[in-house]
Protein backbone atom coordinates (compact mmCIF):
# COMPACT_ATOMS: atom_id res chain seq x y z
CA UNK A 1 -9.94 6.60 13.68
CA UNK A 2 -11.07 7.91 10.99
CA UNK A 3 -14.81 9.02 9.15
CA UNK A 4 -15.63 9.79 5.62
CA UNK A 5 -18.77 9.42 3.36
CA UNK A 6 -18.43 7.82 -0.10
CA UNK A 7 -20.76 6.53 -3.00
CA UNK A 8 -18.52 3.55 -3.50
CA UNK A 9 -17.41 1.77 -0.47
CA UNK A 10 -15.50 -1.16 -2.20
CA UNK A 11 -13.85 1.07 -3.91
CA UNK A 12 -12.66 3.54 -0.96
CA UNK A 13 -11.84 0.72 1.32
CA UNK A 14 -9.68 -1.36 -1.63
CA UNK A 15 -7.66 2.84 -1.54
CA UNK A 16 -7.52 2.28 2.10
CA UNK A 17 -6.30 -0.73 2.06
CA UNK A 18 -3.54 0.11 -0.58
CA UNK A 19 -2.51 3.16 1.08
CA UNK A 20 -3.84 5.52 -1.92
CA UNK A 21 -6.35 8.09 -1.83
CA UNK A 22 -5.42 10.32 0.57
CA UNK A 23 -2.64 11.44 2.60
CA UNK A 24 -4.58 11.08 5.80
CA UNK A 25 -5.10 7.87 5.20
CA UNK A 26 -1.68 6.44 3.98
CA UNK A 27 0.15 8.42 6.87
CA UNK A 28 -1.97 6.89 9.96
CA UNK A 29 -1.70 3.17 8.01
CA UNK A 30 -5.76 3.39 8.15
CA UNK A 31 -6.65 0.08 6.44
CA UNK A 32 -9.27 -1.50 8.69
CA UNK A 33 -13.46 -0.82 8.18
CA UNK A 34 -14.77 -1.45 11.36
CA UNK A 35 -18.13 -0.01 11.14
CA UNK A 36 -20.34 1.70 8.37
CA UNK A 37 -23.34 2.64 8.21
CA UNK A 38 -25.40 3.44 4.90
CA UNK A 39 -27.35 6.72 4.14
CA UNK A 40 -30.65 7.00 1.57
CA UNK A 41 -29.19 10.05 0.14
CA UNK A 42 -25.77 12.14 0.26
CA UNK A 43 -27.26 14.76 1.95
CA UNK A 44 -28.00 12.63 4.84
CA UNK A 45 -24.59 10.53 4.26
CA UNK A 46 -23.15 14.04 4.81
CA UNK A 47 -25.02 14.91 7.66
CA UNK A 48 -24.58 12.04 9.32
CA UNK A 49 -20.65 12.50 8.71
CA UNK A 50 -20.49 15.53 10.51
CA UNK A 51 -22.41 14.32 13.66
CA UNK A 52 -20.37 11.78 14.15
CA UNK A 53 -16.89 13.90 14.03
CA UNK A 54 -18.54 15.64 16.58
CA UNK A 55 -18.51 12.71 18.72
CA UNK A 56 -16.03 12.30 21.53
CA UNK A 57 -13.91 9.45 21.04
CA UNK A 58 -15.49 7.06 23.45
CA UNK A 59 -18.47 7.53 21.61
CA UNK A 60 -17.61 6.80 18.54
CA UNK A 61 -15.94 3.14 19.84
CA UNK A 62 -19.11 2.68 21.72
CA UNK A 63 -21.21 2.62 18.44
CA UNK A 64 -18.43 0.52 16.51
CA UNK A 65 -18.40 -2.18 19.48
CA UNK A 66 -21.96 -2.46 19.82
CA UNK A 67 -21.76 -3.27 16.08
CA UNK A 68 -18.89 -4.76 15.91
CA UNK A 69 -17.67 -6.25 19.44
CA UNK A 70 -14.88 -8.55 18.25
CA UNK A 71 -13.46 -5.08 16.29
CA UNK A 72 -12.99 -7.19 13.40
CA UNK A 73 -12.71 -6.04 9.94
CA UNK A 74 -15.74 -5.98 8.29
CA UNK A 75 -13.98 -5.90 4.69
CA UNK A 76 -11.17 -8.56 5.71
CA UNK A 77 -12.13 -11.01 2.96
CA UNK A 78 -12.85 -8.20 -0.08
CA UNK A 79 -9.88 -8.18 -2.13
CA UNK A 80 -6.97 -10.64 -2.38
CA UNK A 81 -3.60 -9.53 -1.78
CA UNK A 82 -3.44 -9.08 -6.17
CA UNK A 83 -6.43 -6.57 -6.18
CA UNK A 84 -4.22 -3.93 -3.35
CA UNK A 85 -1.31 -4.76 -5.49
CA UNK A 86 -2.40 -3.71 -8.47
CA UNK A 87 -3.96 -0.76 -6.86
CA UNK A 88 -0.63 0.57 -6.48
């Protein structure tokens, strides 16, 4: 699991999903968005960031499942295959 603020989601989750970005990231294989939530200002995005690490585990899937019950991914349909390619 994993929780980070941006100003460009499509962006960060097309890094996810190509396994560039961060080393966090391309060691656990962390491709999937399964919940976001959006912030009026980076302050609060940041905030909000920090609460939420505090969060026990079970917490944290509560809020993506009462989102998000099927744990889908939210960003499944984003890029094709090409756009994480090229990423590379």
């Amino acid at each position: 699991m994993y929780i980070g603020c941006t100003n460009d989601i499509e962006r960060r989750v097309l890094e996810h999903k190509s396994g560039v970005g961060s080393i966090h990231t391309t060691r656990y294989h962390l491709k999937y968005l399964m919940y976001f939530d959006e912030s009026p200002s980076m302050m609060e995005a940041i905030a909000r960031e920090k609460q939420l690490k505090n969060w026990h585990k079970q917490w944290k899937w509560n809020l993506i499942k009462e989102e998000n019950p099927d744990l889908l991914d939210l960003a499944h349909d984003w890029y094709s295959e090409g756009d994480i390619q090229s990423t590379l």
